[in-house]
Protein backbone atom coordinates (compact mmCIF):
# COMPACT_ATOMS: atom_id res chain seq x y z
CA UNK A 1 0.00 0.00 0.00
CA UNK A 2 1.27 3.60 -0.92
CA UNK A 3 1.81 5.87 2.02
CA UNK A 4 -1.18 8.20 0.24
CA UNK A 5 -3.51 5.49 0.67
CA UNK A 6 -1.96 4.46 3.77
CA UNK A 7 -2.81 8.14 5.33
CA UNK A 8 -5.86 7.59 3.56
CA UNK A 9 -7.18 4.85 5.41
CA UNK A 10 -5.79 6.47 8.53
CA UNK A 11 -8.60 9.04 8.10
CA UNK A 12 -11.04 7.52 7.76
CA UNK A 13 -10.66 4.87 10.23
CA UNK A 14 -10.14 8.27 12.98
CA UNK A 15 -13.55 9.67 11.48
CA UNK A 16 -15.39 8.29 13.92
CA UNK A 17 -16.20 9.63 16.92
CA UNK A 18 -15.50 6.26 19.42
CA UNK A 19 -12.58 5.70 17.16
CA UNK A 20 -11.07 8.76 17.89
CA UNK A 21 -11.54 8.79 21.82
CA UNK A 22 -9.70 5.25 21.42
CA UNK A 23 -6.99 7.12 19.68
CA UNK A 24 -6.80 9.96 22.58
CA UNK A 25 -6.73 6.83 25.08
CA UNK A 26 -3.92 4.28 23.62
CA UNK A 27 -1.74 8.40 22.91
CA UNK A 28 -1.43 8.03 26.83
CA UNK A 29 0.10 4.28 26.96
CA UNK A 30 -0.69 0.78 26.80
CA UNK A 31 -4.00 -0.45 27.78
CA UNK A 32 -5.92 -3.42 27.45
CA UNK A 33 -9.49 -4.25 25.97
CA UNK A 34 -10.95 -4.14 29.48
CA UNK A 35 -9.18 -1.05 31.10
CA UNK A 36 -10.41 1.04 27.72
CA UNK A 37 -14.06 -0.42 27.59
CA UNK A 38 -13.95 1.15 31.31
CA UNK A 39 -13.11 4.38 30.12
CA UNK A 40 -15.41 4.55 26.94
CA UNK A 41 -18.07 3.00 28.82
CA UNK A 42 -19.21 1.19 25.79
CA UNK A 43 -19.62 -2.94 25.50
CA UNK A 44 -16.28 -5.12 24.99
CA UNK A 45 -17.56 -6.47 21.89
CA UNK A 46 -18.00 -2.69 20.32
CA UNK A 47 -14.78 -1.16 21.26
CA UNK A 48 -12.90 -4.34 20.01
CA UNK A 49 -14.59 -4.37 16.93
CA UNK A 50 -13.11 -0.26 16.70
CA UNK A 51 -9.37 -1.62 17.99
CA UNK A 52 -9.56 -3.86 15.00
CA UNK A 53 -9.95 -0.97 12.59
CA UNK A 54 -7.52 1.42 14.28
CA UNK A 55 -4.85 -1.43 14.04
CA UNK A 56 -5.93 -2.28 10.44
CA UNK A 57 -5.28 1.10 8.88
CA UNK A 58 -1.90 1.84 11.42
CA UNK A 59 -3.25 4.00 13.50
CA UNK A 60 -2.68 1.48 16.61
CA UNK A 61 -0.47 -1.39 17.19
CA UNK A 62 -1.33 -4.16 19.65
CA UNK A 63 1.05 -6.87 22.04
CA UNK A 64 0.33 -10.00 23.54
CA UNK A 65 1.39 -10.21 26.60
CA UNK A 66 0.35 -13.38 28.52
CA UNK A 67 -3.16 -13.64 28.67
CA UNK A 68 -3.39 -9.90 28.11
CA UNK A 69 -3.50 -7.70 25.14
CA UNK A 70 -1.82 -3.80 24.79
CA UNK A 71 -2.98 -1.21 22.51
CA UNK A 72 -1.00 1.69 21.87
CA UNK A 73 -0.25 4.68 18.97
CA UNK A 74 2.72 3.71 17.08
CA UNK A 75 6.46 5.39 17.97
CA UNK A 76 6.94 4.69 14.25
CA UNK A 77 5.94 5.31 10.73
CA UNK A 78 3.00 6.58 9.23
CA UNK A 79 0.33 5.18 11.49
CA UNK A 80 1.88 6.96 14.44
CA UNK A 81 2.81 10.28 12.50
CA UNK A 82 -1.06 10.36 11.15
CA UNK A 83 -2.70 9.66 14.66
CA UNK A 84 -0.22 11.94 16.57
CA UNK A 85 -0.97 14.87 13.86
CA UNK A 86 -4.56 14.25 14.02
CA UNK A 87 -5.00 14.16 18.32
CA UNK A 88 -2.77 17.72 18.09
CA UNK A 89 -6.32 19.21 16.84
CA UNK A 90 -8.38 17.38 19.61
CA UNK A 91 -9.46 20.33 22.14
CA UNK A 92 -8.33 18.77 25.39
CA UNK A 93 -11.39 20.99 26.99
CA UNK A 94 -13.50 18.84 25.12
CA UNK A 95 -16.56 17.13 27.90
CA UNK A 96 -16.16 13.75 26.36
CA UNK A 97 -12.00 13.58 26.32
CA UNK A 98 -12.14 15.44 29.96
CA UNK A 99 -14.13 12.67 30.94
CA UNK A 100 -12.18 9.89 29.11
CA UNK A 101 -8.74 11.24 30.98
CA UNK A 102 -10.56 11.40 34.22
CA UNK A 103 -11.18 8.08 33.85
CA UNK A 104 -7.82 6.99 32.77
CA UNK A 105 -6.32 8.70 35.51
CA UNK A 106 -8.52 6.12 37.31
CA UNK A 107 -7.42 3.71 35.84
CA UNK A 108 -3.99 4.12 35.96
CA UNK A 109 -4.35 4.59 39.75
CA UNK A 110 -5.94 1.13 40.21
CA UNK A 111 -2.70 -0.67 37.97
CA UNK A 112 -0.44 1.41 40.39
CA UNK A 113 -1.93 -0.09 43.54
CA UNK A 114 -2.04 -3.33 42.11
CA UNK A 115 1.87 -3.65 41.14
CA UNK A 116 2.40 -1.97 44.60
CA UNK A 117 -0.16 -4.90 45.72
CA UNK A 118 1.19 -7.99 43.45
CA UNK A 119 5.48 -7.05 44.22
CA UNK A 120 4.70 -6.64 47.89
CA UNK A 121 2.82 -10.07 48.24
CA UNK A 122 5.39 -11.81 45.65
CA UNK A 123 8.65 -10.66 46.84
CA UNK A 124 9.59 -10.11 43.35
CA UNK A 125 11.95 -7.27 43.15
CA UNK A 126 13.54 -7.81 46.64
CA UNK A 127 16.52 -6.30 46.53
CA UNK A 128 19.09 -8.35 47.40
CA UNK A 129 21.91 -5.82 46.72
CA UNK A 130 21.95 -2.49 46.16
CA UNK A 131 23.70 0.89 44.85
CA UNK A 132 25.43 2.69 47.76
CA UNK A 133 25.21 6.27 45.32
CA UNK A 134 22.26 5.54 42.77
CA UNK A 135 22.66 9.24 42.07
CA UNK A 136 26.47 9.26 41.34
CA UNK A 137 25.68 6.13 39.06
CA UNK A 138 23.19 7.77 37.03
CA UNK A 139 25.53 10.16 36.13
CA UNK A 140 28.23 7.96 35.60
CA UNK A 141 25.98 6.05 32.99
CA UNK A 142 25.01 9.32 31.10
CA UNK A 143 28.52 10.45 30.91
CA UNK A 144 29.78 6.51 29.35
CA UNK A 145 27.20 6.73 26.90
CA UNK A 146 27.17 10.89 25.83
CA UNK A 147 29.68 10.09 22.88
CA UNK A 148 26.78 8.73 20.73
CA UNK A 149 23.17 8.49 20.18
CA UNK A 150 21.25 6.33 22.15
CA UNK A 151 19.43 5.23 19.00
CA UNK A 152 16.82 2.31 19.37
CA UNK A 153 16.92 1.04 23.07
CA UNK A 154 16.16 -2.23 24.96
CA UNK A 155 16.70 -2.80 28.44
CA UNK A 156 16.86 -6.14 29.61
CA UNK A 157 15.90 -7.63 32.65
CA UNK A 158 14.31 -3.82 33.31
CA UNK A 159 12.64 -4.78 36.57
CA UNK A 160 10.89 -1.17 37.94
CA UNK A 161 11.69 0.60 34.66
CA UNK A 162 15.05 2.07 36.47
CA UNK A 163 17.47 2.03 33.49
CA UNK A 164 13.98 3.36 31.10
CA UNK A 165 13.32 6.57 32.87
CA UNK A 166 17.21 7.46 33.00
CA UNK A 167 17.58 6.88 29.30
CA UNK A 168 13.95 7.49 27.43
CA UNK A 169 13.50 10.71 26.49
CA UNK A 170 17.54 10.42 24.97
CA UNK A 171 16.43 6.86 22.75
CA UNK A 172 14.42 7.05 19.39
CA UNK A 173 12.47 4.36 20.69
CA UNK A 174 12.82 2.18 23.92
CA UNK A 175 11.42 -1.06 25.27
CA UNK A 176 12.00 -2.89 28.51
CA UNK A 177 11.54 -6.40 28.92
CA UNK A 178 11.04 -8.70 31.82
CA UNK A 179 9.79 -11.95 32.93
CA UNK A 180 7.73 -10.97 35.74
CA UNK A 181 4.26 -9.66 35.61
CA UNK A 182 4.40 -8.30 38.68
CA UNK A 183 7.76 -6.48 37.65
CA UNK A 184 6.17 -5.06 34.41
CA UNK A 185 2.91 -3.29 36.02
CA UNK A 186 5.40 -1.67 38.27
CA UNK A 187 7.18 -0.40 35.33
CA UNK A 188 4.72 0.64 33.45
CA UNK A 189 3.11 2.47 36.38
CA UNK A 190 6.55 4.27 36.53
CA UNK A 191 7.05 5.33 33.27
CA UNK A 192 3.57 6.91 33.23
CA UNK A 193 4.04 8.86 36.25
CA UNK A 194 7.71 9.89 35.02
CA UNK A 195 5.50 11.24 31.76
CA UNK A 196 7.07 8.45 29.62
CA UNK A 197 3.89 7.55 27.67
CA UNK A 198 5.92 6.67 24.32
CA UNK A 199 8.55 4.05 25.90
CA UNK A 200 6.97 0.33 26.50
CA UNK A 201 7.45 -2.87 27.86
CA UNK A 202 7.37 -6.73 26.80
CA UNK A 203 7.04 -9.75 28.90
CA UNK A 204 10.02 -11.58 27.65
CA UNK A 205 12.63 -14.35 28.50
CA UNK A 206 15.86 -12.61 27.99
CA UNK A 207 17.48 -15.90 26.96
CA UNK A 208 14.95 -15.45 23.83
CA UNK A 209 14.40 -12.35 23.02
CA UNK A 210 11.54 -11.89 20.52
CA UNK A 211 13.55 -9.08 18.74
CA UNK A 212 14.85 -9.60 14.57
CA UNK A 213 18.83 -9.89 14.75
CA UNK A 214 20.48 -6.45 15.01
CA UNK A 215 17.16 -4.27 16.22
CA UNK A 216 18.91 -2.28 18.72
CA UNK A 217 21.58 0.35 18.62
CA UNK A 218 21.91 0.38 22.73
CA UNK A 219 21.51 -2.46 25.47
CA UNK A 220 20.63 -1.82 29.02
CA UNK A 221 21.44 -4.70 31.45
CA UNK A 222 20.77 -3.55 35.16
CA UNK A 223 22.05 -5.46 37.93
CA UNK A 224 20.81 -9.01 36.21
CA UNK A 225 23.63 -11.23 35.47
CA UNK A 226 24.39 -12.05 39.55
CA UNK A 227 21.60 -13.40 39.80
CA UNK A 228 21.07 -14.86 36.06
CA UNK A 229 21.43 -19.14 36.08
CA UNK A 230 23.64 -18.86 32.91
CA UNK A 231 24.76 -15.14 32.73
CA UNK A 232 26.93 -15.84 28.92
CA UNK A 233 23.70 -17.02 27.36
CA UNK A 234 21.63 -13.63 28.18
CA UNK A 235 24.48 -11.75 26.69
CA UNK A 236 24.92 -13.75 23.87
CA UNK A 237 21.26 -12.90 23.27
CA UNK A 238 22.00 -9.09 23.83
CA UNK A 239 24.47 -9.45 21.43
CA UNK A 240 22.26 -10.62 18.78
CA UNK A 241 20.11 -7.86 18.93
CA UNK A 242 22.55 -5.34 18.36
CA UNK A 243 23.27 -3.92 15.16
CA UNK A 244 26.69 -3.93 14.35
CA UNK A 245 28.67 -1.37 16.24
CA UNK A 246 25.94 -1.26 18.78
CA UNK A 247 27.17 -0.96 22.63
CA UNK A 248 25.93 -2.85 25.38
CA UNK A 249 25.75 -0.90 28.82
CA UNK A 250 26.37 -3.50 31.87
CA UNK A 251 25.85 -2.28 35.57
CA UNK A 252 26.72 -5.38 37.68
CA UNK A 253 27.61 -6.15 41.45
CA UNK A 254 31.35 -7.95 41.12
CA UNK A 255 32.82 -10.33 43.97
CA UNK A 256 35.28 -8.76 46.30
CA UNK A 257 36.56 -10.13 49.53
CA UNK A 258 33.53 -9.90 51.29
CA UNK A 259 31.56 -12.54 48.64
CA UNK A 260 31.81 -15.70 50.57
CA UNK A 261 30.16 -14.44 53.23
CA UNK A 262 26.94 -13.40 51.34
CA UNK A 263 27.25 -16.08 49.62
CA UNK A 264 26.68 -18.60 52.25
CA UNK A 265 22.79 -16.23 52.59
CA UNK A 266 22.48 -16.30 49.20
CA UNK A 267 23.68 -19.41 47.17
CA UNK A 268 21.39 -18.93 44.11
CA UNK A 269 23.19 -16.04 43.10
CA UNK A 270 25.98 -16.17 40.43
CA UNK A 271 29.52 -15.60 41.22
CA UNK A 272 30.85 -13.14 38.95
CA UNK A 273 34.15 -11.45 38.58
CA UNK A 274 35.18 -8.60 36.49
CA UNK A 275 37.59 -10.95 34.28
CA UNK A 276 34.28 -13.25 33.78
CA UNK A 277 32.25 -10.38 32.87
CA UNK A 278 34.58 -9.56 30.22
CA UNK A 279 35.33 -12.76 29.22
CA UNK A 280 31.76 -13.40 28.44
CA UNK A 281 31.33 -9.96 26.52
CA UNK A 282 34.45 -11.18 24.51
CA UNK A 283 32.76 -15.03 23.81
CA UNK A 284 29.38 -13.08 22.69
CA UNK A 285 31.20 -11.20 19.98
CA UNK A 286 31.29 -7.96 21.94
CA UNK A 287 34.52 -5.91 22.62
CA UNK A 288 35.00 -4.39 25.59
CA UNK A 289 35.52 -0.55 25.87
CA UNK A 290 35.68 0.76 29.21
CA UNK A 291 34.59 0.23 32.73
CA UNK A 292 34.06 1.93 36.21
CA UNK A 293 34.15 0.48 39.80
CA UNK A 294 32.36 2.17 42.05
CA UNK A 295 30.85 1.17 45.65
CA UNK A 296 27.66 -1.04 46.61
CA UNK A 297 26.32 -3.38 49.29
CA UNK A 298 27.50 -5.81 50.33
CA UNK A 299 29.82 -5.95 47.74
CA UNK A 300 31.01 -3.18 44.88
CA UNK A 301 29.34 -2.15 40.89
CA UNK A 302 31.42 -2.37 37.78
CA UNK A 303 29.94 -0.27 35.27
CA UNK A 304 31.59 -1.54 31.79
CA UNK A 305 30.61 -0.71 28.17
CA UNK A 306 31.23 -2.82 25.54
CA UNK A 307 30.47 -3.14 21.24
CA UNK A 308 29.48 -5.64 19.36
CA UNK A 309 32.16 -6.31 16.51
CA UNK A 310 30.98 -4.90 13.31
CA UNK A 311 32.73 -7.21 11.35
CA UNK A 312 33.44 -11.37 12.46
CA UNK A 313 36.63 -10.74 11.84
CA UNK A 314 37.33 -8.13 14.04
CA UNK A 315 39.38 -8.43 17.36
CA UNK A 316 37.36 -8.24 20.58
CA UNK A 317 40.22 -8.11 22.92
């Protein structure tokens, strides 16, 4: 399809007057069929029947996620351009779209107290070490990665979203992925109240990532790999989703002299030393550049950047 019929078919799935409340709705996030029949106030079978059309000519894109399934406006192409141009015009005074955002707001307040609910009652997210200067980190991470763009981002492992609200509004696009649901609602409850609307996240395994090879300029991985079963594979994986000449950004808690002693608390958690951490960046094709040690408890960070090779041949010591 040309892009003039594409834009086209954008218009006149918005010219509707449901349709485009959806499109106001899924500009603020991701949200499923039920949390948006809540807010419309119209039957599940109706507003699904609309999703179908918005997604058909662009103007939306949908995720699976479990038993769940995410609508959102495109960050991307000219589905996303057309809806984003089009909801610049919507009065925001308007009764109706008051009353839609008042209900989203809603909305989003429930899925805020639920993650609070579901990570207190799991345990998921207990921290088991932690930065002594998150601060002085942040900064340190900014600086590493200030000699280039940030490009297309995906943060692995991204737990509350951390790693997404220090890097978003610098990434062309940006998605966090995790295995925990309870992990993700957190996240995405974050991200909203940061004003991050545009970034997303994916439940995902980050052993298989369900990313094309070579998708992302920049990989996150925040304090993961200690506790990872096989900490090579996941950034093998990362590795494969970089484009050539990509970087991958690791922040992860490295034994000292103090290890054996948390160990003996905590025996699940991987032993990892800097020469390791290297090692495996050098086995997953990636060369690494530079890296920072800096304290944590109980035991201290390395921050390290590293590339994957552009070419096979190329040296990654």
């Amino acid at each position: 399809m040309s892009q003039f019929h594409s834009v086209l078919e954008g218009l006149k799935a918005a010219a509707e007057p449901t349709r485009l409340r959806l499109l106001c709705i899924c500009a603020r996030g991701e949200f499923t069929v039920s949390e948006i029949q809540e807010i419309v106030g119209q039957s599940q079978p109706r507003v699904s029947r609309h999703l179908k059309l918005l997604c058909h000519a662009g103007l939306l894109e949908r995720h699976r996620e479990q038993h769940w399934v995410y609508y959102r406006v495109p960050q991307h192409g000219t589905g996303g351009e057309l809806a984003r141009t089009l909801l610049s015009v919507v009065p925001e005074a308007d009764g109706l779209v008051d009353l839609d955002r008042r209900r989203l707001n809603a909305v989003l307040d429930r899925r805020a107290e639920a993650a609070r609910r579901l990570v207190a009652e799991s345990g998921v997210g207990k921290e088991v070490a932690q930065l002594e200067d998150e601060a002085r980190v942040d900064v340190l991470i900014l600086r590493t990665l200030a000699d280039e763009p940030v490009g297309e981002l995906l943060d692995i492992g991204t737990g509350t979203g951390r790693m997404l609200r220090l890097l978003g509004e610098q990434a062309e696009r940006a998605v966090g992925v995790d295995i925990s649901r309870a992990m993700l609602l957190l996240a995405r409850s974050n991200l909203h109240a940061a004003g991050l609307d545009h970034l997303s996240v994916r439940h995902g395994n980050m052993y298989q990532l369900r990313f094309p090879d070579g998708s992302f300029d920049t990989v996150t991985i925040d304090q993961v790999l200690f506790q990872a079963e096989e900490p090579g594979a996941v950034l093998r994986e990362a590795a494969r989703v970089l484009r050539p000449g990509g970087r991958l950004l690791l922040l992860e808690f490295v034994t000292d002299t103090t290890f054996g002693l948390f160990e003996q608390e905590h025996n699940d958690l991987a032993v990892i030393d800097e020469d390791l951490l290297n090692e495996w960046c050098r086995d997953a094709g990636l060369r690494p550049l530079v890296s920072s040690r800096l304290p944590g408890s109980p035991f201290p960070v390395v921050l390290s950047l590293a590339r994957r090779l552009v070419e096979d041949g190329e040296a990654a010591a």
